[in-house]
N, C-alpha and C. Protein backbone atom coordinates (compact mmCIF):
# COMPACT_ATOMS: atom_id res chain seq x y z
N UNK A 1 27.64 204.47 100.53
CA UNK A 1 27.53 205.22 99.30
C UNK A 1 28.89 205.88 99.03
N UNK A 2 29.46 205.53 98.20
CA UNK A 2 30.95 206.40 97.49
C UNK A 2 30.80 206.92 95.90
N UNK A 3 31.64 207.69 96.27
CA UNK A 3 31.47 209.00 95.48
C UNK A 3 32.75 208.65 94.06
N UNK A 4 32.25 209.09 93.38
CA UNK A 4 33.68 209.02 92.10
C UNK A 4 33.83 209.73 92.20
N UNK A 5 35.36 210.18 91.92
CA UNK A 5 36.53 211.23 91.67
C UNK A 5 35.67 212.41 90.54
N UNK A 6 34.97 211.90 89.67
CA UNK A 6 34.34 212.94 88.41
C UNK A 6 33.29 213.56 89.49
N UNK A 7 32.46 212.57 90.04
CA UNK A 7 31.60 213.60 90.66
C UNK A 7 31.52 214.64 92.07
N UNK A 8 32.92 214.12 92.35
CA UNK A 8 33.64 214.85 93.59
C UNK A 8 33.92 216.31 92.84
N UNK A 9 34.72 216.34 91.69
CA UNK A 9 35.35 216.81 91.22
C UNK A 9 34.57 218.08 90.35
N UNK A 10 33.35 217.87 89.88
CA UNK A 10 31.92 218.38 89.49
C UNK A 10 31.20 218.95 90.71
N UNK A 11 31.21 218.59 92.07
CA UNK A 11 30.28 218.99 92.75
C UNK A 11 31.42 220.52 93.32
N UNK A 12 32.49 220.04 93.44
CA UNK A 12 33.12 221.68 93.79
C UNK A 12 33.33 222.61 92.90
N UNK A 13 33.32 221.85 91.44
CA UNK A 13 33.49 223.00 90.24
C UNK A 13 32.04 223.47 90.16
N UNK A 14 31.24 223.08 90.96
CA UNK A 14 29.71 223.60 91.02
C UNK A 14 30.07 224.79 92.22
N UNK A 15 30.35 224.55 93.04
CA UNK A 15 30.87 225.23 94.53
C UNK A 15 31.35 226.34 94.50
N UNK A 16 32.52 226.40 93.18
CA UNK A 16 33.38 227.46 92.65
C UNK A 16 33.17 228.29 92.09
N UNK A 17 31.79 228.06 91.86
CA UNK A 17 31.35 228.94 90.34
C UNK A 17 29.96 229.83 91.25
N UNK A 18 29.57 228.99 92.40
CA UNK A 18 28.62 230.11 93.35
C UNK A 18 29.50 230.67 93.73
N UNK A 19 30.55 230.29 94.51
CA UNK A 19 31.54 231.28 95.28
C UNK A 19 32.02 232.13 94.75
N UNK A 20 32.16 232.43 93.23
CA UNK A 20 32.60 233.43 92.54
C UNK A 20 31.88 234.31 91.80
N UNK A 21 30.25 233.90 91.69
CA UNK A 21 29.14 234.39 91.40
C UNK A 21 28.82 235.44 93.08
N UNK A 22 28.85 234.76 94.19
CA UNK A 22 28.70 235.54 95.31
C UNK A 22 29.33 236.68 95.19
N UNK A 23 30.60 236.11 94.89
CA UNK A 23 31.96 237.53 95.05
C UNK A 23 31.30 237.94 94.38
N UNK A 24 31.13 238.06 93.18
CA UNK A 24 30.61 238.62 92.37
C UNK A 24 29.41 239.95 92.46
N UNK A 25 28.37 239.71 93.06
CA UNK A 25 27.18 239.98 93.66
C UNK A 25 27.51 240.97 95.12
N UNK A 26 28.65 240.68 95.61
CA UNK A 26 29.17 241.35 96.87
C UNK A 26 29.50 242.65 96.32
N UNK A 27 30.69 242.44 95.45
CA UNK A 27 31.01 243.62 94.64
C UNK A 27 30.74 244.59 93.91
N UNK A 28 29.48 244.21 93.27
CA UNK A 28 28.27 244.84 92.43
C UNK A 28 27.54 245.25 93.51
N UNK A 29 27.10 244.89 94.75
CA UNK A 29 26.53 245.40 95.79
C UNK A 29 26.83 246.47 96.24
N UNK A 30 28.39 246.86 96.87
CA UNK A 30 29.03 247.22 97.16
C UNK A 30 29.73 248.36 96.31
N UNK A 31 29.35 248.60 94.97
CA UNK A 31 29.59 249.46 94.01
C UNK A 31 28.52 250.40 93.84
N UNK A 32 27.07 249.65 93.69
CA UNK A 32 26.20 250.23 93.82
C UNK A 32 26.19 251.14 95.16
N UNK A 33 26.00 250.74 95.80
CA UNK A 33 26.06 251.51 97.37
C UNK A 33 26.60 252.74 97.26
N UNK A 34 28.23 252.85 96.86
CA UNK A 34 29.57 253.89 96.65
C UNK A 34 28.49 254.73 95.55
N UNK A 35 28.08 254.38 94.45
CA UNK A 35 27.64 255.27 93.23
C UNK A 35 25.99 255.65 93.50
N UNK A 36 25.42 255.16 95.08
CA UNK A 36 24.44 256.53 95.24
C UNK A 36 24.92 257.76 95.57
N UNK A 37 24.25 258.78 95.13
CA UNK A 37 24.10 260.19 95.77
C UNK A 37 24.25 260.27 97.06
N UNK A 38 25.02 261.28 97.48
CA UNK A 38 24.99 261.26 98.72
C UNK A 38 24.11 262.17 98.34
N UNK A 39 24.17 263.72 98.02
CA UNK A 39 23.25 264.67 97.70
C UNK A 39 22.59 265.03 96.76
N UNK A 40 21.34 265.05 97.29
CA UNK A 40 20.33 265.44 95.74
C UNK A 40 20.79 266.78 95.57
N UNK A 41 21.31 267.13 94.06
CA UNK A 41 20.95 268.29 93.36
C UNK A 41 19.16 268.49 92.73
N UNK A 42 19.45 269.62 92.95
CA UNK A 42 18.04 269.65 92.44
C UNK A 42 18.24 271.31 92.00
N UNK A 43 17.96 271.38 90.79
CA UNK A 43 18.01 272.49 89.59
C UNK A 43 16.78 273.41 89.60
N UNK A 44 16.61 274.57 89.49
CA UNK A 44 15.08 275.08 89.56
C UNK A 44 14.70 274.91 88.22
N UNK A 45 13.19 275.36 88.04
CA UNK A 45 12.54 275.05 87.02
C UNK A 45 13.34 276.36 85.91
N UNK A 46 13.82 277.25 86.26
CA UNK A 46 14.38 278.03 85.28
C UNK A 46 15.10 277.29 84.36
N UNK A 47 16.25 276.97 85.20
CA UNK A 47 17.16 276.22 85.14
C UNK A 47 17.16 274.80 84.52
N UNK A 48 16.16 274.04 84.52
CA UNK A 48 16.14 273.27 83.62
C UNK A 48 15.57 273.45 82.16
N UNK A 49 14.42 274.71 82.16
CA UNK A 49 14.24 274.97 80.65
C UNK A 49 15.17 275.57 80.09
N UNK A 50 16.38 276.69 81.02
CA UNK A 50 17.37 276.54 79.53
C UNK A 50 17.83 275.73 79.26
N UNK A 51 18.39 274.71 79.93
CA UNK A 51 19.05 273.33 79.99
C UNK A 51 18.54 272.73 78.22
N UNK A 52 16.53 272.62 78.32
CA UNK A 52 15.90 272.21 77.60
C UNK A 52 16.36 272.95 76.73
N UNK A 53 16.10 274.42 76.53
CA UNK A 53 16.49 275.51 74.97
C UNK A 53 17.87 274.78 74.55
N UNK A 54 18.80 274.88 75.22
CA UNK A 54 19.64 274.98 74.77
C UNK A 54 20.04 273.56 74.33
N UNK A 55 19.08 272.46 74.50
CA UNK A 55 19.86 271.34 73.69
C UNK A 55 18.29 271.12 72.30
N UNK A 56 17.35 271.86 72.61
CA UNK A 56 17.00 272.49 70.95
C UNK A 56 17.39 272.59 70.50
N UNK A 57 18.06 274.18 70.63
CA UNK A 57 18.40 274.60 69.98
C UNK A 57 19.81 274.25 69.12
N UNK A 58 20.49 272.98 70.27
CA UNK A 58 21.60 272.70 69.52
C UNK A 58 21.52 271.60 68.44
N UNK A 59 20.05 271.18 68.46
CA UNK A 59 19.80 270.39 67.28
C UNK A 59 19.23 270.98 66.39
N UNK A 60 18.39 271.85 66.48
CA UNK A 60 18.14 272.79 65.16
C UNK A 60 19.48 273.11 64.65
N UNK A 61 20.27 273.59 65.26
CA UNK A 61 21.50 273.66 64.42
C UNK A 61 22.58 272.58 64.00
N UNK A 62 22.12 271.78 64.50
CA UNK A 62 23.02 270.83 64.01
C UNK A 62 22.82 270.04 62.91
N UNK A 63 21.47 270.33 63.07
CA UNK A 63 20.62 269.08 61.89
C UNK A 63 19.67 270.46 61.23
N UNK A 64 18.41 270.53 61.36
CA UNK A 64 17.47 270.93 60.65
C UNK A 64 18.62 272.31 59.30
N UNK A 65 19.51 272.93 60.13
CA UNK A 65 19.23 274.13 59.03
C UNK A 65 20.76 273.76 58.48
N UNK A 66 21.28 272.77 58.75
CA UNK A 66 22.07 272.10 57.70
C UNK A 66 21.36 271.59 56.37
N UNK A 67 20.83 270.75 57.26
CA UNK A 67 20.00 269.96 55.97
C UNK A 67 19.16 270.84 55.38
N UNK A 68 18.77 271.96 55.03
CA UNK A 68 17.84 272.71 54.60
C UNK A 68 16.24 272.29 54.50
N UNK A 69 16.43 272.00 56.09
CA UNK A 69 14.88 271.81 56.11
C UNK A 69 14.26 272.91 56.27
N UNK A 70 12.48 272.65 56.09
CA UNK A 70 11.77 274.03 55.78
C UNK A 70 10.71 273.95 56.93
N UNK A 71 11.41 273.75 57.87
CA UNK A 71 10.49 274.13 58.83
C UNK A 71 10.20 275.08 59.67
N UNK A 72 9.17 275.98 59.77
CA UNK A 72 8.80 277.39 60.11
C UNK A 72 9.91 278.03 61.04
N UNK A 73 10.42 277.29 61.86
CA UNK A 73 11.17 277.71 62.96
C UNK A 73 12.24 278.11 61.94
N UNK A 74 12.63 277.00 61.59
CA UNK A 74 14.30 277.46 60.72
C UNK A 74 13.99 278.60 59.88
N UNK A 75 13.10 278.65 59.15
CA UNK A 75 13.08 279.37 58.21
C UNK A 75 12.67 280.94 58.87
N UNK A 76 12.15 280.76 60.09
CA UNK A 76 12.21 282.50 60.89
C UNK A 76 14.06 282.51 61.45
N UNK A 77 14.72 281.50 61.86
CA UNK A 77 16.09 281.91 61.90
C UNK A 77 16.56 282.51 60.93
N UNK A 78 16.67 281.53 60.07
CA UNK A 78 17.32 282.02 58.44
C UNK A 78 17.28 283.73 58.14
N UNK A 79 16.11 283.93 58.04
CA UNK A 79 15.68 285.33 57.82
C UNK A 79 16.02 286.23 59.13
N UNK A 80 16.23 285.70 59.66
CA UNK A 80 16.01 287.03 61.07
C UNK A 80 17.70 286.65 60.52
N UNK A 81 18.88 285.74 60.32
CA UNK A 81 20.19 285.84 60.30
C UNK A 81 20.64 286.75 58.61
N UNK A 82 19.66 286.83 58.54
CA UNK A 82 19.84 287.50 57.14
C UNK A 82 19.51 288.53 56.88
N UNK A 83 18.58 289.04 57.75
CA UNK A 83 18.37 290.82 58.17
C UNK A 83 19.59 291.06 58.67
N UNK A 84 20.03 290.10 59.74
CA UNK A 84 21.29 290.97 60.57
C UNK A 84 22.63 291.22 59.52
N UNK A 85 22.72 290.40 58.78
CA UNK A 85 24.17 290.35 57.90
C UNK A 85 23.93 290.90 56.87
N UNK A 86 22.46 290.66 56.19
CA UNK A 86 21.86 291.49 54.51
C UNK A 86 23.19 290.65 53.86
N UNK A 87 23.03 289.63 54.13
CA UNK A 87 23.68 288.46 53.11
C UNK A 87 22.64 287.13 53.42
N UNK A 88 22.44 286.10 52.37
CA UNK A 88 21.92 285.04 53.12
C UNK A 88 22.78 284.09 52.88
N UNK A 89 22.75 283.00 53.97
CA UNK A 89 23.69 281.92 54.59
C UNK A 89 23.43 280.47 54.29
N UNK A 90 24.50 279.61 53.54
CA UNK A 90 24.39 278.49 53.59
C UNK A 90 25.52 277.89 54.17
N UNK A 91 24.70 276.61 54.76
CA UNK A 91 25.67 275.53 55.97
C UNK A 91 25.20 274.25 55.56
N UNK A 92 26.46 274.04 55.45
CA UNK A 92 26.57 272.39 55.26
C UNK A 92 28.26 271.69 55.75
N UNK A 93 27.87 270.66 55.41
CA UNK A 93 28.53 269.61 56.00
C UNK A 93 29.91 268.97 54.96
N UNK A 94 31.01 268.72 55.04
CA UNK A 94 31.27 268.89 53.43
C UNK A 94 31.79 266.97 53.21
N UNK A 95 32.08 266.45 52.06
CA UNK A 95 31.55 265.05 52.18
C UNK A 95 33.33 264.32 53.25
N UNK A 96 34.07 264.92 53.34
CA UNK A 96 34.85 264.32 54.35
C UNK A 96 34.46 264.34 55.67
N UNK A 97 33.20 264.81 56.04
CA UNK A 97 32.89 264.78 57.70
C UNK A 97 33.52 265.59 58.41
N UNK A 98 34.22 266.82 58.13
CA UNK A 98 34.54 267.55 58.81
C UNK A 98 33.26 268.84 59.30
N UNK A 99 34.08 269.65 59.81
CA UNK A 99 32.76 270.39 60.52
C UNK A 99 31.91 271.48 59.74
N UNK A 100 30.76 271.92 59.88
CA UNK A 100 30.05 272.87 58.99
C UNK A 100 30.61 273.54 58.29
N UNK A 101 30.28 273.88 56.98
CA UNK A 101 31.13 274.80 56.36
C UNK A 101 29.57 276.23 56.11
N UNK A 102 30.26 277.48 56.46
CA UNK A 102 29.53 278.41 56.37
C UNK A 102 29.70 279.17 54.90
N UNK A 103 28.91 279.39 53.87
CA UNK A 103 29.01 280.20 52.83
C UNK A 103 27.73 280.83 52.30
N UNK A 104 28.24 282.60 52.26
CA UNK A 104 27.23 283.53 52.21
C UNK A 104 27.36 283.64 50.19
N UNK A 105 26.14 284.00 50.03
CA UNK A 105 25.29 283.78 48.38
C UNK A 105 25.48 285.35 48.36
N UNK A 106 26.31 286.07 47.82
CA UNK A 106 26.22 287.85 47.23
C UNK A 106 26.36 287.16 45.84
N UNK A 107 26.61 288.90 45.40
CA UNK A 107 26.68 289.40 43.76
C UNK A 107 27.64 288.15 42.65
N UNK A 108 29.03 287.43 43.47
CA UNK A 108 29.79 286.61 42.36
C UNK A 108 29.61 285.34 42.52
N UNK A 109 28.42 285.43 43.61
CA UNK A 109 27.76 283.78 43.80
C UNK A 109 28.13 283.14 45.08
N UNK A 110 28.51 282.17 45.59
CA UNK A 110 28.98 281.57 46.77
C UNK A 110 30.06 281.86 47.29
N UNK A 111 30.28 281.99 48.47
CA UNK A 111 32.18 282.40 48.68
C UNK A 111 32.28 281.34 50.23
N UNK A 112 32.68 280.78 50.25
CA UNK A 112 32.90 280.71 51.73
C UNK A 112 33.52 281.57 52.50
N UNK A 113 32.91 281.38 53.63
CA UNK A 113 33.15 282.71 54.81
C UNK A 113 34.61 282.27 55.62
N UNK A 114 35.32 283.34 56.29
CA UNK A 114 37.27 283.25 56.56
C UNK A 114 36.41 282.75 57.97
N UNK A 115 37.50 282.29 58.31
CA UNK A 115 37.00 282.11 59.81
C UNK A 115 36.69 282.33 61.25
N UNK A 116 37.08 284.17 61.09
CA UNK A 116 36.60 284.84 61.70
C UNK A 116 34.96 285.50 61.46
N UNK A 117 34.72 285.67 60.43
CA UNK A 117 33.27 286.15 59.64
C UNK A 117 32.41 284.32 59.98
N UNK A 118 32.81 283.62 60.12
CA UNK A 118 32.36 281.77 60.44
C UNK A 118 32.03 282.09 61.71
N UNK A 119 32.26 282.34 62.61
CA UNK A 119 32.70 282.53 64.01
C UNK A 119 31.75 283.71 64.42
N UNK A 120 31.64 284.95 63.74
CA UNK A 120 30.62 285.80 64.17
C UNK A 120 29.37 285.47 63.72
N UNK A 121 29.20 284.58 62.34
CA UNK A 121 28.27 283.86 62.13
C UNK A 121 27.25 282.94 62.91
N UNK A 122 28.09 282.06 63.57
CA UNK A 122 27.62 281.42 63.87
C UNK A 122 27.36 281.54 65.44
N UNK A 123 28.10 282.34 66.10
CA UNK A 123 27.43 282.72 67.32
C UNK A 123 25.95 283.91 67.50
N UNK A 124 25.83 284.44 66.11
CA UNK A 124 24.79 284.88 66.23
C UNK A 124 23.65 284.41 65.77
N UNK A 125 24.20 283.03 64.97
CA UNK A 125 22.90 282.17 64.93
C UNK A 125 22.62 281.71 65.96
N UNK A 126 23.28 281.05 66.95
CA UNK A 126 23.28 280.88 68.40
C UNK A 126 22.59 281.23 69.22
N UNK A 127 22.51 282.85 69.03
CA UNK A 127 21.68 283.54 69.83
C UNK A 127 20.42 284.02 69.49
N UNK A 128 20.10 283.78 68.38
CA UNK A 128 18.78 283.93 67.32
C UNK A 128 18.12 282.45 67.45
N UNK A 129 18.75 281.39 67.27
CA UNK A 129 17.94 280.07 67.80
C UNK A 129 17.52 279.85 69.35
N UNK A 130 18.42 280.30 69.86
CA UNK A 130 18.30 280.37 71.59
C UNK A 130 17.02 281.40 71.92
N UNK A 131 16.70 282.39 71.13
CA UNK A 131 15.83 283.19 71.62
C UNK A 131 14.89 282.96 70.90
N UNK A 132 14.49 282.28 69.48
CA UNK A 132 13.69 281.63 69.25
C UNK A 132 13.14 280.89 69.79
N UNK A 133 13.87 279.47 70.34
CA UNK A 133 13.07 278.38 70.64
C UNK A 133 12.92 278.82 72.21
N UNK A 134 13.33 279.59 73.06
CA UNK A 134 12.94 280.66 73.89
C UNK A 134 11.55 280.75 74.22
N UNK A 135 11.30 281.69 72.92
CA UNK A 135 10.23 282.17 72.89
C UNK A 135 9.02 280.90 72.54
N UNK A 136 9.14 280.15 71.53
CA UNK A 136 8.11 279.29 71.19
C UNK A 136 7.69 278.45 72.67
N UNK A 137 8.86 277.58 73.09
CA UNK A 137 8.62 276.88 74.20
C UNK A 137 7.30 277.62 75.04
N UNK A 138 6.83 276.43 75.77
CA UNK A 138 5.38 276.43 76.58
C UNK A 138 6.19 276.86 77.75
């Protein structure tokens, strides 16, 4: 029985392609291994519900009271941020994609806020959503 040169030539380009699939499989083995844990962390239960508040709460603010949604939660922020300032607050997004723009509604109509008055703004919405969804959470 003799062999042709094509199928000599086919049976190691078959050969080549496990042997580099192996490597392959060695290395991915061998990666996996390195990227277990050596040590479990493990967080207490405190510790993971602020974890939880605080990525709420960073979507209530990121989304819901941009968009002026009317949902009970936002709308007890809104007001509780509007007792504290006795101004009320609009946030939005402006159409170049840059970042929130904060502007309080008095007596000559809209103004946008400097960016220090932005800044005290918005960390005390911060802390009014944080102690909101705080409180609601089970």
């Amino acid at each position: 029985m003799t062999n042709t040169p094509a199928e000599i030539r086919n049976m190691l380009q078959t050969y080549g392609k496990q042997l580099t699939n192996a490597k392959r499989l060695a290395r991915f083995r061998r990666a996996l291994k390195m990227s277990e844990p050596v040590d479990v962390v493990s967080i207490s239960r405190q510790a993971r519900r602020r974890e939880l508040v605080e990525k709420i709460s960073r979507e209530i603010i990121e989304n819901l009271i941009v968009s002026g949604n009317e949902n009970p939660v936002v709308s007890d922020i809104l007001e509780q941020l509007e007792l504290d300032f006795g101004e009320k607050h609009l946030f939005e997004y402006p159409l170049d994609g840059s970042d929130v723009q904060v502007l309080k509604e008095n007596d000559q109509g809209v103004v946008l806020l400097s960016p220090d008055e932005m800044s005290e703004v918005m960390n005390r919405l911060w802390e009014i959503t944080l102690d909101k969804v705080d409180r609601t959470m089970l």
